[in-house]
N, C-alpha and C. Protein backbone atom coordinates (compact mmCIF):
# COMPACT_ATOMS: atom_id res chain seq x y z
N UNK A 1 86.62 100.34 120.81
CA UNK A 1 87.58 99.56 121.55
C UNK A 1 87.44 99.93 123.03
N UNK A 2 87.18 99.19 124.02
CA UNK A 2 87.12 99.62 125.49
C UNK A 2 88.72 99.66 126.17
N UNK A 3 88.96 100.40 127.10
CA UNK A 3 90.20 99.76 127.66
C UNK A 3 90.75 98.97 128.19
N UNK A 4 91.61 98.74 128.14
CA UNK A 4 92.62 98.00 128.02
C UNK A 4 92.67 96.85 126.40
N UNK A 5 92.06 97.19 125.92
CA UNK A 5 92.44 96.24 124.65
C UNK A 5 93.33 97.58 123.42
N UNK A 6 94.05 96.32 122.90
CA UNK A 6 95.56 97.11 122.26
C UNK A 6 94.60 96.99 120.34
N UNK A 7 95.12 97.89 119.58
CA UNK A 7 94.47 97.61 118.37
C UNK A 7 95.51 96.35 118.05
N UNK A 8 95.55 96.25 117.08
CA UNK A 8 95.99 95.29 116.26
C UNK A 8 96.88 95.86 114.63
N UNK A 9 98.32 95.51 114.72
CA UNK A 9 98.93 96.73 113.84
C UNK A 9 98.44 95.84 112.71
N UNK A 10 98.71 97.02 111.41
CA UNK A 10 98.59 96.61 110.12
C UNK A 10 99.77 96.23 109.31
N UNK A 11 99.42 95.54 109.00
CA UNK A 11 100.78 94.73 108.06
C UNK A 11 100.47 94.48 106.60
N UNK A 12 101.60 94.78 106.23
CA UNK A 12 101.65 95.31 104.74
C UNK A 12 101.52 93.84 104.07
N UNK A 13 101.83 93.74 102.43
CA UNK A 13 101.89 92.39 102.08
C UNK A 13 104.16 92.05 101.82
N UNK A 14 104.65 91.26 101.96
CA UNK A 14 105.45 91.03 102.11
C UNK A 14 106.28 90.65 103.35
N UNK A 15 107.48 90.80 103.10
CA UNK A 15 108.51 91.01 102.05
C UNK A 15 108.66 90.14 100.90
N UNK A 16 108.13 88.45 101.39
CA UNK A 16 107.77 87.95 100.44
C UNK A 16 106.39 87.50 99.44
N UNK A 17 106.02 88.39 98.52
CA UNK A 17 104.77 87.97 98.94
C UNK A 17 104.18 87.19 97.84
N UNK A 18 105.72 86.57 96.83
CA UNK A 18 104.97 85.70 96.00
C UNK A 18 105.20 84.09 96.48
N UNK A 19 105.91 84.13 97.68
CA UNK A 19 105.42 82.75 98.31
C UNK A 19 104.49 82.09 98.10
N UNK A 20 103.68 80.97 98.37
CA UNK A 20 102.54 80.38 98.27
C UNK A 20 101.95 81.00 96.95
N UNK A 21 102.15 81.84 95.66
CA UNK A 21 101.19 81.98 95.27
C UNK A 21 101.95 81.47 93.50
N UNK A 22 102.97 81.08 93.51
CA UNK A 22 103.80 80.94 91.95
C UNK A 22 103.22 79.94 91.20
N UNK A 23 102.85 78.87 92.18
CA UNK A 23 101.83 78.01 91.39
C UNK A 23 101.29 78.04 90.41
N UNK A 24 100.24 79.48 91.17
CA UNK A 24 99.21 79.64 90.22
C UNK A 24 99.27 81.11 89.65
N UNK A 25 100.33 81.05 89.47
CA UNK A 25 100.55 82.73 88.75
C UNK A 25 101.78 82.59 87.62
N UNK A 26 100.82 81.96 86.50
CA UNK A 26 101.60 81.36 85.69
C UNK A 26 101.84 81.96 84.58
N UNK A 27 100.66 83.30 84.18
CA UNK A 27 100.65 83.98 83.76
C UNK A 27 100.20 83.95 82.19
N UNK A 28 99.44 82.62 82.30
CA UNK A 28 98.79 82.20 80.72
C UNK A 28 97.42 81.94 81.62
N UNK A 29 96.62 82.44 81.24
CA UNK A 29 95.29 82.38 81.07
C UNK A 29 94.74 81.08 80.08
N UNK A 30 95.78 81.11 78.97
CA UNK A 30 95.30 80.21 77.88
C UNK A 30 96.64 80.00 77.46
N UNK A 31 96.59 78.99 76.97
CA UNK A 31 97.92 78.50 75.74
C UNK A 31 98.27 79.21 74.92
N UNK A 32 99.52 79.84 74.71
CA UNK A 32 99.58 81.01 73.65
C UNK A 32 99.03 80.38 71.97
N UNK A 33 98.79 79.46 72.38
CA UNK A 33 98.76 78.32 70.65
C UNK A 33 97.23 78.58 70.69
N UNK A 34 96.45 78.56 71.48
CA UNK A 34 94.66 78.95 71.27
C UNK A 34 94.60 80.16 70.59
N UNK A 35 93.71 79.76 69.53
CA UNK A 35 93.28 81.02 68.27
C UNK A 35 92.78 82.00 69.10
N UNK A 36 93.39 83.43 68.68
CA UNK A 36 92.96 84.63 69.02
C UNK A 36 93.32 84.80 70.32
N UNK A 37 94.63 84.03 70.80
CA UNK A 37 95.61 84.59 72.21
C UNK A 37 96.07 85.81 71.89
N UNK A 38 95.86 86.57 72.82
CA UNK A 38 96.67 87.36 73.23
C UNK A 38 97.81 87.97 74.10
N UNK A 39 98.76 88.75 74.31
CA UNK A 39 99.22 88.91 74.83
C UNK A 39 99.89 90.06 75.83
N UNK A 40 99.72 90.88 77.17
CA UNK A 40 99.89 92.16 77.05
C UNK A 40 100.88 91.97 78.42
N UNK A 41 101.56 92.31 78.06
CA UNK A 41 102.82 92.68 78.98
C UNK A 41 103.70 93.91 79.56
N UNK A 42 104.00 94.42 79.92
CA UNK A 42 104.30 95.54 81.14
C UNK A 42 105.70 95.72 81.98
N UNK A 43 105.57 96.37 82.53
CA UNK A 43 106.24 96.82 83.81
C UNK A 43 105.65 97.24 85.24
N UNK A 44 106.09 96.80 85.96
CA UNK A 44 105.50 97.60 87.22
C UNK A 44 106.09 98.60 88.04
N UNK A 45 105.79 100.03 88.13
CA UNK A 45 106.72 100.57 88.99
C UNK A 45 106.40 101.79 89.60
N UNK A 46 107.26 101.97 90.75
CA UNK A 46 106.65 102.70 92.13
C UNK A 46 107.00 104.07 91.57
N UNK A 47 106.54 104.97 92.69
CA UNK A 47 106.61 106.40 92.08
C UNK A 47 107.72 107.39 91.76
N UNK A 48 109.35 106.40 91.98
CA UNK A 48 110.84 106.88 91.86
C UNK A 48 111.01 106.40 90.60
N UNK A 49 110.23 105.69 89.96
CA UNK A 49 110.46 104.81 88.50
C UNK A 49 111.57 103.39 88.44
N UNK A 50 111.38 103.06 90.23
CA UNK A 50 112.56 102.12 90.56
C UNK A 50 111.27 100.67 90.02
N UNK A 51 111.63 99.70 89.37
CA UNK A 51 110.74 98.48 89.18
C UNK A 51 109.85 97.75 90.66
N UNK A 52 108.92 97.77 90.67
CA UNK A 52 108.31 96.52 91.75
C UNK A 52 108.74 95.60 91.20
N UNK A 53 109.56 94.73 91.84
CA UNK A 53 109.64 93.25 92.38
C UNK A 53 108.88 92.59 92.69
N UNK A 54 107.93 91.06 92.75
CA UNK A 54 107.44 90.41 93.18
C UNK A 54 106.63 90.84 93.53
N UNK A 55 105.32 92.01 92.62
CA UNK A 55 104.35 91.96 93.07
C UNK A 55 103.53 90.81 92.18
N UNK A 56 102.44 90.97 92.71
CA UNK A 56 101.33 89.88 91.78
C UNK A 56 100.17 90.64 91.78
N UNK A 57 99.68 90.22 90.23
CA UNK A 57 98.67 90.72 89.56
C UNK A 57 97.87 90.07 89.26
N UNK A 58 96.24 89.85 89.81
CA UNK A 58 95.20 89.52 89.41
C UNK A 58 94.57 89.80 88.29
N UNK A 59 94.01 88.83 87.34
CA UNK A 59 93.42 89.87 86.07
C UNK A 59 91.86 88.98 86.38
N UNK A 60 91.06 89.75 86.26
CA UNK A 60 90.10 89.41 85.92
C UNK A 60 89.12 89.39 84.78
N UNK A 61 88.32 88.94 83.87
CA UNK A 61 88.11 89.30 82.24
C UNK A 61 86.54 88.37 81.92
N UNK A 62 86.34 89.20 81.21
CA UNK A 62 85.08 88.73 80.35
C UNK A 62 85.52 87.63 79.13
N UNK A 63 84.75 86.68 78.86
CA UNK A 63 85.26 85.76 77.47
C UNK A 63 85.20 86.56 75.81
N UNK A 64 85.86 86.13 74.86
CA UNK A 64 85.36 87.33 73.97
C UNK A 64 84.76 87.82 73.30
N UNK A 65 82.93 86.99 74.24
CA UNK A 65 81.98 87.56 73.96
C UNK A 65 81.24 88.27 74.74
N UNK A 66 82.16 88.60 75.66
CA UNK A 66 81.63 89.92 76.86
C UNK A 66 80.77 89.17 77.61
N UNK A 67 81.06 87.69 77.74
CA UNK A 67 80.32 87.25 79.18
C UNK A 67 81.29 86.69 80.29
N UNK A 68 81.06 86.87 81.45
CA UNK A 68 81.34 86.42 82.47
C UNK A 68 81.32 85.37 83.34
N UNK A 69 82.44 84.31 83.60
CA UNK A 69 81.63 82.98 84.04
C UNK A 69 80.58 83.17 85.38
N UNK A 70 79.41 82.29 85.13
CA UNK A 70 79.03 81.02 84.84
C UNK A 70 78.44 81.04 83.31
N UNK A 71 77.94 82.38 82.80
CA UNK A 71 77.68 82.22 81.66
C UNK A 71 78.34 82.18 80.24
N UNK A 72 79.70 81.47 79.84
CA UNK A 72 80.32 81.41 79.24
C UNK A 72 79.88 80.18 79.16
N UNK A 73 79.83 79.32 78.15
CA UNK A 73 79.71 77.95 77.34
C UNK A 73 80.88 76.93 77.20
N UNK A 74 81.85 77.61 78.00
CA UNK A 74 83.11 76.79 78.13
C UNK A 74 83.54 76.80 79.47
N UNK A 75 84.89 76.47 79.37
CA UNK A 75 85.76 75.79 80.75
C UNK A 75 86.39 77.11 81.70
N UNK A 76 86.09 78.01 80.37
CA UNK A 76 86.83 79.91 80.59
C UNK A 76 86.37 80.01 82.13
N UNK A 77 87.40 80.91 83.00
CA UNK A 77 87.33 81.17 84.36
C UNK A 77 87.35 82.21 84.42
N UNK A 78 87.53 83.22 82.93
CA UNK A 78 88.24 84.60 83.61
C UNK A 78 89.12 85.31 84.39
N UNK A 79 89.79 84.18 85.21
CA UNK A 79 90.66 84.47 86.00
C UNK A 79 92.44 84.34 85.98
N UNK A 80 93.40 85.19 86.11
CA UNK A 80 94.43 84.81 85.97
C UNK A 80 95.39 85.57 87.29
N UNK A 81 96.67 85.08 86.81
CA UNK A 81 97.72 85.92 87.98
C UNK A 81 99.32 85.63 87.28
N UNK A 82 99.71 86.52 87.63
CA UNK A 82 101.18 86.64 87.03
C UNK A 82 101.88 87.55 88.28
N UNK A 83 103.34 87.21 88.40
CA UNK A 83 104.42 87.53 89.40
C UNK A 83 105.18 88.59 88.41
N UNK A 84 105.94 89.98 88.62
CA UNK A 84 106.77 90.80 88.29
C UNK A 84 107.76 90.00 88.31
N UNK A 85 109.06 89.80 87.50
CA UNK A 85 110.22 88.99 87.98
C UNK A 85 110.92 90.57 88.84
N UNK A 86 112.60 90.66 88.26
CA UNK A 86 113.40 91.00 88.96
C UNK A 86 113.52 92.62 88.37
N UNK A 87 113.44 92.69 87.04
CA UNK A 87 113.01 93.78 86.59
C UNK A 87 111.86 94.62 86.51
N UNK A 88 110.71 93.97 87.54
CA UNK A 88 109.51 94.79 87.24
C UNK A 88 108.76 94.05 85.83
N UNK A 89 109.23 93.31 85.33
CA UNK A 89 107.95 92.75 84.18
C UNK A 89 106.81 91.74 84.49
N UNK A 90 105.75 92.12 83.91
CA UNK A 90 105.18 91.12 83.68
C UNK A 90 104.46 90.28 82.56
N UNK A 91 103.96 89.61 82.49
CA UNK A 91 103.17 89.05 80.98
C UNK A 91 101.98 88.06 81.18
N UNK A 92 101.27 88.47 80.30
CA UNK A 92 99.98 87.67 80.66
C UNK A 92 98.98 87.10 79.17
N UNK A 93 99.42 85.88 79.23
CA UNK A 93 98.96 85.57 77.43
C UNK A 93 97.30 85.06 78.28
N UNK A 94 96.36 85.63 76.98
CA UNK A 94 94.96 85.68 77.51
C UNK A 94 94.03 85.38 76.20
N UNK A 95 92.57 85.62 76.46
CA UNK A 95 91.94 85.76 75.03
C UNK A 95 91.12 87.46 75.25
N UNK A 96 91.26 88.35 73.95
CA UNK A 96 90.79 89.53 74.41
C UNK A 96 89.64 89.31 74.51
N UNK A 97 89.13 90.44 75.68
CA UNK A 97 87.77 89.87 75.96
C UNK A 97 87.11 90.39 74.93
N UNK A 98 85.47 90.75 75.19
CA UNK A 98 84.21 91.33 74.35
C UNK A 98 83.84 92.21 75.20
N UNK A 99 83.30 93.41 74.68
CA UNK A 99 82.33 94.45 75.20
C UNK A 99 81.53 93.76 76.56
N UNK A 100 80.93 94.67 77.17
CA UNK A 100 80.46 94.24 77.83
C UNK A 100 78.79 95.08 78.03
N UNK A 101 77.69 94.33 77.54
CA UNK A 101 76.47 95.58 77.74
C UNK A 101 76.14 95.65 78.59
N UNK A 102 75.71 96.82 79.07
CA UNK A 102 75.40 97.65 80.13
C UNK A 102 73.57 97.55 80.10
N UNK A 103 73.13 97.52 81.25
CA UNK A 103 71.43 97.75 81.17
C UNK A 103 71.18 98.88 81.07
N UNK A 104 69.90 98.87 80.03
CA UNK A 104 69.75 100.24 79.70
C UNK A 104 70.48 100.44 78.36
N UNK A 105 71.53 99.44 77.38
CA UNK A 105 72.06 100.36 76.11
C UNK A 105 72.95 100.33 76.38
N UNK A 106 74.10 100.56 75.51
CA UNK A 106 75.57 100.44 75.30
C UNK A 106 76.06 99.68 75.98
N UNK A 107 77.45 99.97 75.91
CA UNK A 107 78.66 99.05 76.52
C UNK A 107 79.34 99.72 76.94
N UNK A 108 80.39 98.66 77.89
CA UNK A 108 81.38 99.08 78.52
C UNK A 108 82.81 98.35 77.39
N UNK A 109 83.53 99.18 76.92
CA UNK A 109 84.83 98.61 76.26
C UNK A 109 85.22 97.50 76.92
N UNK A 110 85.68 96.76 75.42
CA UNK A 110 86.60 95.75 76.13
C UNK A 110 87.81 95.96 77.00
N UNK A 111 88.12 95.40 78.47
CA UNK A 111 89.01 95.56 79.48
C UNK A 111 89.39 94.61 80.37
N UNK A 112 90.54 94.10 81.18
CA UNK A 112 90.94 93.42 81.92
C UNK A 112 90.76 93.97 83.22
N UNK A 113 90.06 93.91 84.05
CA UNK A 113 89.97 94.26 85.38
C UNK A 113 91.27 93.76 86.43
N UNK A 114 91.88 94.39 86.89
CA UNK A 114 93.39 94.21 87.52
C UNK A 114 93.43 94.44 89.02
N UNK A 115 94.02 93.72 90.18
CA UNK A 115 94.44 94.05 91.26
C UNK A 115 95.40 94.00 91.09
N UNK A 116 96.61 94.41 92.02
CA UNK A 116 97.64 94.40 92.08
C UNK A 116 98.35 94.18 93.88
N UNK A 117 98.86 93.36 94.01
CA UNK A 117 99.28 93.20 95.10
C UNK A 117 100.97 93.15 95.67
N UNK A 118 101.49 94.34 96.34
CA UNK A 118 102.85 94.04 96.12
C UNK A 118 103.40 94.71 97.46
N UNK A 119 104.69 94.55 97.85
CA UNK A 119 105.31 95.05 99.48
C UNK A 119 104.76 96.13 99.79
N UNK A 120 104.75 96.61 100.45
CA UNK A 120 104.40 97.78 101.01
C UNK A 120 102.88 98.75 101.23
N UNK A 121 102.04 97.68 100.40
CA UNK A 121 101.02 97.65 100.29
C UNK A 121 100.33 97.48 101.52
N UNK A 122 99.46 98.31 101.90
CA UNK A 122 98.44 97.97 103.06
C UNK A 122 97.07 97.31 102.26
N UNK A 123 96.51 97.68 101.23
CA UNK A 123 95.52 97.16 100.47
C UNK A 123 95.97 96.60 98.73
N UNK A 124 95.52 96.19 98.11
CA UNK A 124 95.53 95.84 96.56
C UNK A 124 95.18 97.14 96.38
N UNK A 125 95.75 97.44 95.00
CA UNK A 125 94.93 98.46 94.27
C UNK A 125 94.45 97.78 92.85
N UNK A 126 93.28 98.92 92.62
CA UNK A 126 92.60 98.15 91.59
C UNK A 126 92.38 99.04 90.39
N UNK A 127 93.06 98.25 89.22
CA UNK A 127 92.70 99.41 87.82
C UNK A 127 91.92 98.35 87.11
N UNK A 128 92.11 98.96 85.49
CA UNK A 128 91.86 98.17 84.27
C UNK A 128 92.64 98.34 83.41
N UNK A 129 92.86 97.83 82.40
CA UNK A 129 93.88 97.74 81.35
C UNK A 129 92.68 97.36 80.24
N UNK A 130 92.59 98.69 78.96
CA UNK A 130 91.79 98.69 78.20
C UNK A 130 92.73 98.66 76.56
N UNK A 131 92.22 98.22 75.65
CA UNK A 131 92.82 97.89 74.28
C UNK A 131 93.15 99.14 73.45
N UNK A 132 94.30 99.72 73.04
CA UNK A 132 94.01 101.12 72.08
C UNK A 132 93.81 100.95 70.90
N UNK A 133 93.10 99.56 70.34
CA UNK A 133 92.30 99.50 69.17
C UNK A 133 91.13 99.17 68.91
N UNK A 134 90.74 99.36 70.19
CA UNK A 134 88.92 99.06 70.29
C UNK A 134 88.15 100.20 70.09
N UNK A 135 87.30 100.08 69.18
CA UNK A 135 86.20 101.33 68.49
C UNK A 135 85.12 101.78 69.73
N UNK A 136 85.18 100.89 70.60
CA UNK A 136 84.25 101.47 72.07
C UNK A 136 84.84 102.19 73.44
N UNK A 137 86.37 101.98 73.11
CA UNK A 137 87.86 102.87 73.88
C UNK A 137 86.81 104.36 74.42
N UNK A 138 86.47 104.94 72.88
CA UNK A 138 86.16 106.55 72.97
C UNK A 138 84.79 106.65 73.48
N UNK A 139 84.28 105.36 73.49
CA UNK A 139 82.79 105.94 74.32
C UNK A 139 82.29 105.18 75.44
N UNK A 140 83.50 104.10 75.84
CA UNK A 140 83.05 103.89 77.20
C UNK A 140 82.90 104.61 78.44
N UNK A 141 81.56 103.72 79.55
CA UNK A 141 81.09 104.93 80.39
C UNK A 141 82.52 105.57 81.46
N UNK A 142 83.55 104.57 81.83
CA UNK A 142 84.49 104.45 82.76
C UNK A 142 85.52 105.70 81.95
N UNK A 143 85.97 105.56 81.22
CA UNK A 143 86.76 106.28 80.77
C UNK A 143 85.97 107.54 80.37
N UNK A 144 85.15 107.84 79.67
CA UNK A 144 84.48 109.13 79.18
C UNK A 144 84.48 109.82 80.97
N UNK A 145 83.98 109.25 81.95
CA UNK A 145 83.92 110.03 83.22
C UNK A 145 85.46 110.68 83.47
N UNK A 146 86.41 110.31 83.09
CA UNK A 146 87.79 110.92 83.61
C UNK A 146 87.94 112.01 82.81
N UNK A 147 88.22 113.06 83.18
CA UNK A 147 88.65 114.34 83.13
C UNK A 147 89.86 114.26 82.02
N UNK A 148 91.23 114.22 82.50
CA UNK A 148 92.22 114.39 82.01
C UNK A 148 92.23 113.22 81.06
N UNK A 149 93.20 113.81 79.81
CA UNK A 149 93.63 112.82 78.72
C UNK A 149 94.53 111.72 79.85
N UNK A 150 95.52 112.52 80.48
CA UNK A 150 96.64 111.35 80.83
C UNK A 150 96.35 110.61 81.98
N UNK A 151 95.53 110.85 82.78
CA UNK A 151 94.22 110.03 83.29
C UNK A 151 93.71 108.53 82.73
N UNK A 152 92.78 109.18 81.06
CA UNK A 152 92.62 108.16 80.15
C UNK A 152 93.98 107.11 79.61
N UNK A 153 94.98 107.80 79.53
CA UNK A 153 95.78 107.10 78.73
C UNK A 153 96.68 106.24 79.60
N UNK A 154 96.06 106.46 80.64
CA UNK A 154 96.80 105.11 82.12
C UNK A 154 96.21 103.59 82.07
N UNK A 155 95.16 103.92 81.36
CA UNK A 155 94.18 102.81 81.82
C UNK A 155 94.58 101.67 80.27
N UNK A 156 95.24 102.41 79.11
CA UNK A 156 95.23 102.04 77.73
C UNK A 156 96.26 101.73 77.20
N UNK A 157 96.03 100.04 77.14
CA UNK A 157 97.06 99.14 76.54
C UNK A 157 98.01 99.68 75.00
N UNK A 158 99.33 99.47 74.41
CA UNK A 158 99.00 99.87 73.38
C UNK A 158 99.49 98.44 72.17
N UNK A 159 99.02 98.50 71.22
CA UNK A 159 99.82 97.47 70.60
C UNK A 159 100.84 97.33 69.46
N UNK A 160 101.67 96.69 69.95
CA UNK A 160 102.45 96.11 69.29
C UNK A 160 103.21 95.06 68.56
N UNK A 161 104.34 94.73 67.80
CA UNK A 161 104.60 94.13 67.27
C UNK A 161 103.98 92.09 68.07
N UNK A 162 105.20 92.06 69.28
CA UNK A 162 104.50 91.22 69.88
C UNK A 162 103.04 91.15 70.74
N UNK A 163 102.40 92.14 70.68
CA UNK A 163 101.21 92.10 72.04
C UNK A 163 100.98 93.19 72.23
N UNK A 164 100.25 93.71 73.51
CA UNK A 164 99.64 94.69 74.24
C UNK A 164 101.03 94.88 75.04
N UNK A 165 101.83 96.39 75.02
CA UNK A 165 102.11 96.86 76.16
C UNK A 165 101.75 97.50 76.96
N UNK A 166 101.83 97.59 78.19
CA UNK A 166 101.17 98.77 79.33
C UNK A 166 102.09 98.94 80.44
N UNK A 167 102.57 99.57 80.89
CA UNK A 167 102.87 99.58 82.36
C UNK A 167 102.36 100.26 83.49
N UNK A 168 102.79 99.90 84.53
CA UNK A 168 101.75 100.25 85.59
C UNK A 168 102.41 101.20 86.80
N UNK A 169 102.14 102.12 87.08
CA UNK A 169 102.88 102.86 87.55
C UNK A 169 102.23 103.21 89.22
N UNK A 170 102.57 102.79 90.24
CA UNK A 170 102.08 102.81 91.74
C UNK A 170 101.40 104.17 92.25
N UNK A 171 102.35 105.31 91.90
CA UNK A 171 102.83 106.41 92.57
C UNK A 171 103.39 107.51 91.77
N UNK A 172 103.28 108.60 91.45
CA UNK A 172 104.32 109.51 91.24
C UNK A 172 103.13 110.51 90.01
N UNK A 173 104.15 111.28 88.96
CA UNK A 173 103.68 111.65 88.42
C UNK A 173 103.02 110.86 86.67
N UNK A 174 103.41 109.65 86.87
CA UNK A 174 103.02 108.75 85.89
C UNK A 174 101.61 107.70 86.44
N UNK A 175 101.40 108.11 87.44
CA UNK A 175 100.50 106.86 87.91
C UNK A 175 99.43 107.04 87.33
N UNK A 176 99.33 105.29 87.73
CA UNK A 176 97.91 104.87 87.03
C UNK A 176 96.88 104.88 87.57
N UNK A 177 95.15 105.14 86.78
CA UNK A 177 94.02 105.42 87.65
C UNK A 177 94.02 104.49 88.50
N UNK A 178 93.97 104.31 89.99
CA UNK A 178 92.96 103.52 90.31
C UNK A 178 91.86 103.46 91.02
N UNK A 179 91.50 102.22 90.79
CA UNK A 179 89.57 102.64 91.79
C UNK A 179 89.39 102.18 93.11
N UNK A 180 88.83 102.66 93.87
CA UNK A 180 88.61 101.66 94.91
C UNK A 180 87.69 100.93 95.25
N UNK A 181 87.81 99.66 95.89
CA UNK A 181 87.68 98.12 95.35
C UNK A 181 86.14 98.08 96.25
């Protein structure tokens, strides 16, 4: 920067920041009525255990044969978004994805690749949300690299009666891995 020029401050995302985006953050990926929907739903919350509000969540996903568009054989985008309401929830009816092979041999577990975008935020942060009934959970490469169990067990959906729960935790001593983007 030479002198006299001023930086330029940084600005967080908000206060509102699901403006412009409710449209399309509808939070079905697919029709819950399409065979083999799923569903995994949550909480979001900062590191006091107070709920995020109105953040929004990107999911990104493989089809559930572990391909990625353009090479999927259908209309599939992989792409979705869902808004926290007032309590911090969210929900996201989807199709689970497929493994994903790796060059060279094996796979990467099936997983939802996630941003998250919410107030106070200077950047998105970015996790995954992985299935706790997938037989490739224990030997994928992403997770086998983390150290700690409760590390692993941030990243891992669990299921239940209705769906996949998970929640997502910003900050604190519950937080969730994340990577940077």
């Amino acid at each position: 920067m030479s002198r006299g020029e001023v930086a330029t401050p940084s600005q967080t995302s908000g206060p509102f920041l699901s403006i412009g985006t409710e449209w399309n953050a509808r939070g079905q990926m697919v029709d819950p009525s399409t065979p083999g929907a799923v569903t995994i739903s949550g909480r979001v919350f900062d590191g006091a255990g107070a709920p995020v509000i109105d953040a929004l969540l990107e999911i990104w996903q493989a089809d559930p044969a572990g391909r990625f568009p353009p090479a999927t054989a259908s209309s599939w985008t992989g792409f979705g978004r869902t808004l926290t309401d007032r309590s911090g929830a969210y929900r996201i009816c989807t199709l689970k994805p497929g493994a994903l092979p790796l060059a060279g041999g094996g796979v990467e577990a099936p997983h939802l690749d996630v941003s998250i975008f919410a107030r106070g935020l200077l950047q998105r942060l970015v996790t995954r949300i992985y299935f706790s009934d997938d037989a490739e959970v224990e030997s994928d490469p992403l997770l086998s690299s983390l150290s700690e169990a409760e590390v692993r067990a941030s990243l891992i959906a669990r299921r239940g009666a209705s769906g996949y729960h998970h929640d997502l935790w910003l900050q604190g001593d519950k937080e969730t891995a994340f990577f940077v983007p």
